[in-house]
N, C-alpha and C. Protein backbone atom coordinates (compact mmCIF):
# COMPACT_ATOMS: atom_id res chain seq x y z
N UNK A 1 -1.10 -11.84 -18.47
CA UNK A 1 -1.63 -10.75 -17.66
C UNK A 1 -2.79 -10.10 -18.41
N UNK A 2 -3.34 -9.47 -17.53
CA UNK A 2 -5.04 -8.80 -18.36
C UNK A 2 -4.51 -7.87 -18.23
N UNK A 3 -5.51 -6.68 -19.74
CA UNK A 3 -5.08 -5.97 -20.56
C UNK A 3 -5.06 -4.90 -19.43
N UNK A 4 -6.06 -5.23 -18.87
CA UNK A 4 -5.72 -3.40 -17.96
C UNK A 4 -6.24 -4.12 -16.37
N UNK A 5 -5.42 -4.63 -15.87
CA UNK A 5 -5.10 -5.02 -14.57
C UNK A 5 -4.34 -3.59 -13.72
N UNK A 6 -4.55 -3.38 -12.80
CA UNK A 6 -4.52 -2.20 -12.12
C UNK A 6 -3.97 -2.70 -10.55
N UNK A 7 -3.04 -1.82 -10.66
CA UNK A 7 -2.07 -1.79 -9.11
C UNK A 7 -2.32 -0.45 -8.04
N UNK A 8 -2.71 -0.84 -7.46
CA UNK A 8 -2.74 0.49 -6.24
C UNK A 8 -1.83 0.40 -5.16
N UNK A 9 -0.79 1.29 -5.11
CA UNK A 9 0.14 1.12 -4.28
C UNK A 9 -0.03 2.69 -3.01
N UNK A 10 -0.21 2.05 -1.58
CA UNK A 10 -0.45 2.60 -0.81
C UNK A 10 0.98 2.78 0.46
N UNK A 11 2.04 3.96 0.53
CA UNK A 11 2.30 3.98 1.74
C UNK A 11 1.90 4.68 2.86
N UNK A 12 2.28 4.00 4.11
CA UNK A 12 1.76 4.10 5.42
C UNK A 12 2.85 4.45 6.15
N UNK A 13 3.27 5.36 6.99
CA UNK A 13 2.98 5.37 8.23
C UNK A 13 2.65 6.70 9.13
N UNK A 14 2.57 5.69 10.59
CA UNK A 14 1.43 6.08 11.66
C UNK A 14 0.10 6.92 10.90
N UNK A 15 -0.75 6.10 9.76
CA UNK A 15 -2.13 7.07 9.39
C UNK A 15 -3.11 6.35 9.57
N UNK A 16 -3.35 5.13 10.95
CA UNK A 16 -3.95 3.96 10.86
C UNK A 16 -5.48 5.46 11.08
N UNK A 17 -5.87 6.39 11.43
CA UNK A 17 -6.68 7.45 11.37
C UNK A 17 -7.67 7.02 9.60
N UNK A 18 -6.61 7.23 8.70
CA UNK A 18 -7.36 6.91 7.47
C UNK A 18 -7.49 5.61 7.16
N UNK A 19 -6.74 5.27 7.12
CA UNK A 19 -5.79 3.78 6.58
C UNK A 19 -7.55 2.81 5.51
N UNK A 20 -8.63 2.92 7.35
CA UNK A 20 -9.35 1.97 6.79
C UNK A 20 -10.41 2.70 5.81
N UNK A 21 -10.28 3.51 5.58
CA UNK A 21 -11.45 4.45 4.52
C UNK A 21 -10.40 4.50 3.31
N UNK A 22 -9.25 4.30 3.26
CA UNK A 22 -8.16 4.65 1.82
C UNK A 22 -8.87 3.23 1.41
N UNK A 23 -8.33 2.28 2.14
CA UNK A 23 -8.69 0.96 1.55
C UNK A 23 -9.79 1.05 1.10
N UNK A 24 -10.45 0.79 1.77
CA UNK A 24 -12.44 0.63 1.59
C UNK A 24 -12.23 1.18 -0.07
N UNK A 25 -12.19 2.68 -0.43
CA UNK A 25 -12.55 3.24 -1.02
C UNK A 25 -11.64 2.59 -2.47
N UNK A 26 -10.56 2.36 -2.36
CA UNK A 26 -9.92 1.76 -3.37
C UNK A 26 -10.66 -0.09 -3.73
N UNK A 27 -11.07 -1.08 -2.76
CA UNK A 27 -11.22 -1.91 -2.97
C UNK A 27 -13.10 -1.80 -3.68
N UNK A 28 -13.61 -0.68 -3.44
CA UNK A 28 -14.64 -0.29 -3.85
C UNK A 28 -14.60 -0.07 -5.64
N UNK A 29 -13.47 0.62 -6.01
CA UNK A 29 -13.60 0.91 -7.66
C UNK A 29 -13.82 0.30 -8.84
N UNK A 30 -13.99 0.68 -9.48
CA UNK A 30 -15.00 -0.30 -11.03
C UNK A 30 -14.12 -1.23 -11.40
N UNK A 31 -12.53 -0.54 -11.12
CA UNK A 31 -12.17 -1.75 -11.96
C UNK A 31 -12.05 -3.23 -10.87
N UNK A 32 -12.35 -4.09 -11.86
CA UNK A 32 -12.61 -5.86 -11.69
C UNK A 32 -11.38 -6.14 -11.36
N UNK A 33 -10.36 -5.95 -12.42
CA UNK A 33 -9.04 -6.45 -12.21
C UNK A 33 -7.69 -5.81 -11.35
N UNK A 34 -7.42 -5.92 -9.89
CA UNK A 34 -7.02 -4.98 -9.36
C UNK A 34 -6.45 -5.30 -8.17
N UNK A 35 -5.41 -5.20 -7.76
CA UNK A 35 -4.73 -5.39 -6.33
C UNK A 35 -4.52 -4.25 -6.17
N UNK A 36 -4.40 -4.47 -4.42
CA UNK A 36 -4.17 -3.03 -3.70
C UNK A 36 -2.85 -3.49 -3.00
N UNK A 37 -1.89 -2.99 -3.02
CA UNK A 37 -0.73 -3.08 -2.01
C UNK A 37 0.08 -1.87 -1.47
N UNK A 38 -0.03 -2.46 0.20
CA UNK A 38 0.43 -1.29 1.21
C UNK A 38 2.01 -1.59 1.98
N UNK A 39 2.22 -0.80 2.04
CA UNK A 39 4.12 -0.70 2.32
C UNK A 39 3.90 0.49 3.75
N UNK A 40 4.00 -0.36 4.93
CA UNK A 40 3.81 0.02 6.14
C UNK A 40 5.22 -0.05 6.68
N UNK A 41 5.73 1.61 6.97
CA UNK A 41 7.25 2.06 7.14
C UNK A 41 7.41 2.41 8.64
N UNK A 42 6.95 0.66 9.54
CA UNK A 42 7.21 0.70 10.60
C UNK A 42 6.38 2.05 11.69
N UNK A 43 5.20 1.40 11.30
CA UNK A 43 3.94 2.66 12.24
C UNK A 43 4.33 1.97 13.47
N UNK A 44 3.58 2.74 14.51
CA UNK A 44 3.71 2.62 16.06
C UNK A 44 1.92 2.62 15.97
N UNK A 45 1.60 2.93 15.66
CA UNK A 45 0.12 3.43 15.79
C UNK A 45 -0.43 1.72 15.26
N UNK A 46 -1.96 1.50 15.66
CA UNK A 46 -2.17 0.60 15.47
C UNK A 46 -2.63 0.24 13.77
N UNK A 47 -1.81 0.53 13.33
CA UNK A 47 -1.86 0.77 11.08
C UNK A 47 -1.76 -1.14 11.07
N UNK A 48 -1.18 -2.06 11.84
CA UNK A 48 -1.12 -2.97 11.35
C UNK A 48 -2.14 -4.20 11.74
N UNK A 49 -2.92 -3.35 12.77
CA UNK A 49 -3.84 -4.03 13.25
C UNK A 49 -4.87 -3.47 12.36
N UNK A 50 -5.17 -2.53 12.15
CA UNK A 50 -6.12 -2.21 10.61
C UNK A 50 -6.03 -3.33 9.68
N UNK A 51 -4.45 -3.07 9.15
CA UNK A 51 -4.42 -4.19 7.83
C UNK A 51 -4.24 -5.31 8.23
N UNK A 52 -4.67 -6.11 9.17
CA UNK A 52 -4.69 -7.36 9.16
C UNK A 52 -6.09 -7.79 8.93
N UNK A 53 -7.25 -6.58 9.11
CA UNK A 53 -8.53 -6.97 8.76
C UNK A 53 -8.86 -7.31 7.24
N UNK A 54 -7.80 -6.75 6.66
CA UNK A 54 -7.78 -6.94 5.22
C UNK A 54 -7.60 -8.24 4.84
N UNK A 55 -8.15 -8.70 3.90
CA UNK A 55 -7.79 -10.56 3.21
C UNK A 55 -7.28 -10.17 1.69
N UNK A 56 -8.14 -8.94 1.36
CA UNK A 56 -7.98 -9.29 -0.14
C UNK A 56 -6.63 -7.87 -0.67
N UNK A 57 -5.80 -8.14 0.24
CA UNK A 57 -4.61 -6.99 0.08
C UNK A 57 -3.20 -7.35 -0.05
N UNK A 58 -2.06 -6.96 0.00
CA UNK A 58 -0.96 -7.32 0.47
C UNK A 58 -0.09 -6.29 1.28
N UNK A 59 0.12 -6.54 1.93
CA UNK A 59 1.04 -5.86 3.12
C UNK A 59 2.34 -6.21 2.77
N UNK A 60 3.62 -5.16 3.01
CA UNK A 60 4.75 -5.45 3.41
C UNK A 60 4.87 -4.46 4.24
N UNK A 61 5.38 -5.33 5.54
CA UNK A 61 5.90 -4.53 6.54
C UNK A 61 7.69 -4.50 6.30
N UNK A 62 7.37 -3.00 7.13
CA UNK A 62 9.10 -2.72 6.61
C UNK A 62 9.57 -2.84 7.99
N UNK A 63 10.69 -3.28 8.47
CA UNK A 63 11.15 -3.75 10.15
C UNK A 63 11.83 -2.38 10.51
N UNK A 64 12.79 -1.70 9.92
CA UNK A 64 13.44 -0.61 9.99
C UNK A 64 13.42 0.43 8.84
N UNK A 65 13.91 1.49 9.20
CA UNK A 65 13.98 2.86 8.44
C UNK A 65 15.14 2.51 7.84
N UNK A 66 14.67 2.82 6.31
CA UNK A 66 16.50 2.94 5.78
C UNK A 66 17.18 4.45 6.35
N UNK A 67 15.99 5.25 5.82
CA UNK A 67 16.83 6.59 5.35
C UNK A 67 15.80 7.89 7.14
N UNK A 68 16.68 8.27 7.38
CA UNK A 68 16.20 9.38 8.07
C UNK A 68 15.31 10.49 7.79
N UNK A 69 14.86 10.57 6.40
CA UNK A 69 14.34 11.95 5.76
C UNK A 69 12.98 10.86 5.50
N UNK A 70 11.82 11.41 5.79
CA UNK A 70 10.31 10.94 5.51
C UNK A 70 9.94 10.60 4.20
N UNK A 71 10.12 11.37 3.41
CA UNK A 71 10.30 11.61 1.53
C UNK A 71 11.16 10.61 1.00
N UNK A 72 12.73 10.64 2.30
CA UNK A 72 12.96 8.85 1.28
C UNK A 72 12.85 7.66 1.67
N UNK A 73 12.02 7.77 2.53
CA UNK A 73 11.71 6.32 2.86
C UNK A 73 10.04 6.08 2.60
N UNK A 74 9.12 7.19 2.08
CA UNK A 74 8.25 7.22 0.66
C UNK A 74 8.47 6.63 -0.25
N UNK A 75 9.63 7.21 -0.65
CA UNK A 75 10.06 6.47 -2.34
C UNK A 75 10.38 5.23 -2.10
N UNK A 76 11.49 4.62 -1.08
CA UNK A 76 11.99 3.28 -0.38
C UNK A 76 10.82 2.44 -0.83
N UNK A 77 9.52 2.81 0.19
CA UNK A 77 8.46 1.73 -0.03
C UNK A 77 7.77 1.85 -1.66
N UNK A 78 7.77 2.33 -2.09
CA UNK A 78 7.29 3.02 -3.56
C UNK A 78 8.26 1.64 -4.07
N UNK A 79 9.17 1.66 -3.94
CA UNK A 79 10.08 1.34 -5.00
C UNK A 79 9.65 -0.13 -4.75
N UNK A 80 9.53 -0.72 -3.16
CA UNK A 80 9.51 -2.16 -2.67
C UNK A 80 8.56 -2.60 -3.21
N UNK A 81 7.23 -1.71 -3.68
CA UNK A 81 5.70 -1.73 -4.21
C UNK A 81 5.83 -2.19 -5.48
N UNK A 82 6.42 -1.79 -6.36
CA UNK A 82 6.73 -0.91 -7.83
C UNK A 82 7.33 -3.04 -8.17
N UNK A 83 7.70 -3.36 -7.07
CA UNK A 83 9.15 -4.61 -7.49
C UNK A 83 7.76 -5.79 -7.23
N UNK A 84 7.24 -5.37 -6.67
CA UNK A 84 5.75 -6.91 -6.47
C UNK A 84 4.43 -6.71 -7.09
N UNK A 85 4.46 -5.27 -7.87
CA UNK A 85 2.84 -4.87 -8.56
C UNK A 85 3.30 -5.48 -9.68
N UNK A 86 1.67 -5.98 -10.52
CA UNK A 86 1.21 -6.51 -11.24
C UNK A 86 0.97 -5.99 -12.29
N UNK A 87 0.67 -4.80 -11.95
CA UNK A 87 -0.26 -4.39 -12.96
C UNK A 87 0.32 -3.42 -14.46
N UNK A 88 -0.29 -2.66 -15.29
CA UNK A 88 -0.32 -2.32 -16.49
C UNK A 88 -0.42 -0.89 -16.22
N UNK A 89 -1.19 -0.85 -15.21
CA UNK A 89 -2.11 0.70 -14.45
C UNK A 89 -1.52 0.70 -13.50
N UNK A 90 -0.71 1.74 -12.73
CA UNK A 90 -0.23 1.94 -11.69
C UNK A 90 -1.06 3.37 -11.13
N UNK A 91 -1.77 2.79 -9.99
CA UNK A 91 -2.00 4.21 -8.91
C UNK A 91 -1.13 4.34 -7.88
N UNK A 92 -0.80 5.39 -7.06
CA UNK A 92 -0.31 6.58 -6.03
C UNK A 92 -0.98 6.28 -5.15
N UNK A 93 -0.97 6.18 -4.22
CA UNK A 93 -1.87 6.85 -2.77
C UNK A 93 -0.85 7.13 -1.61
């Protein structure tokens, strides 16, 4: 693995409103070495038709809600993120 490879972990849902300017702006940054991955917690809104314009990303779609409370099914995808990132550098979004 490279020394400072960088993970951007993004959850979603219904914010397909931002969705494509979060990306943009993350796939835009200096660093070279860098995946972006988004954890989409079952939007209704069209969030997955956004990220399918994406090539250079990874998506996991989530089919159902674990948890009833918004905050833990944040962390839920956080955690699903946290189990497939790469990187050394971990970002938030």
């Amino acid at each position: 693995m490279k020394k400072n490879f960088v993970s951007i972990l993004i959850t979603n849902f219904n914010k397909s409103k931002y969705l494509q300017n979060t990306i943009n702006s993350c796939l835009i940054q200096d660093f070279k070495d860098k995946e972006v991955l988004v954890f989409d917690d079952c939007s209704t809104d069209n969030s997955l038709k956004i990220l399918q314009k994406f090539k250079n990303i990874t998506v996991v779609k989530n089919r159902t809600k674990k948890f009833k409370s918004a905050p833990l099914n944040q962390i839920y995808g956080l955690c699903q993120l946290f189990k497939i990132s790469k990187g050394n550098i971990i970002f938030l979004l």
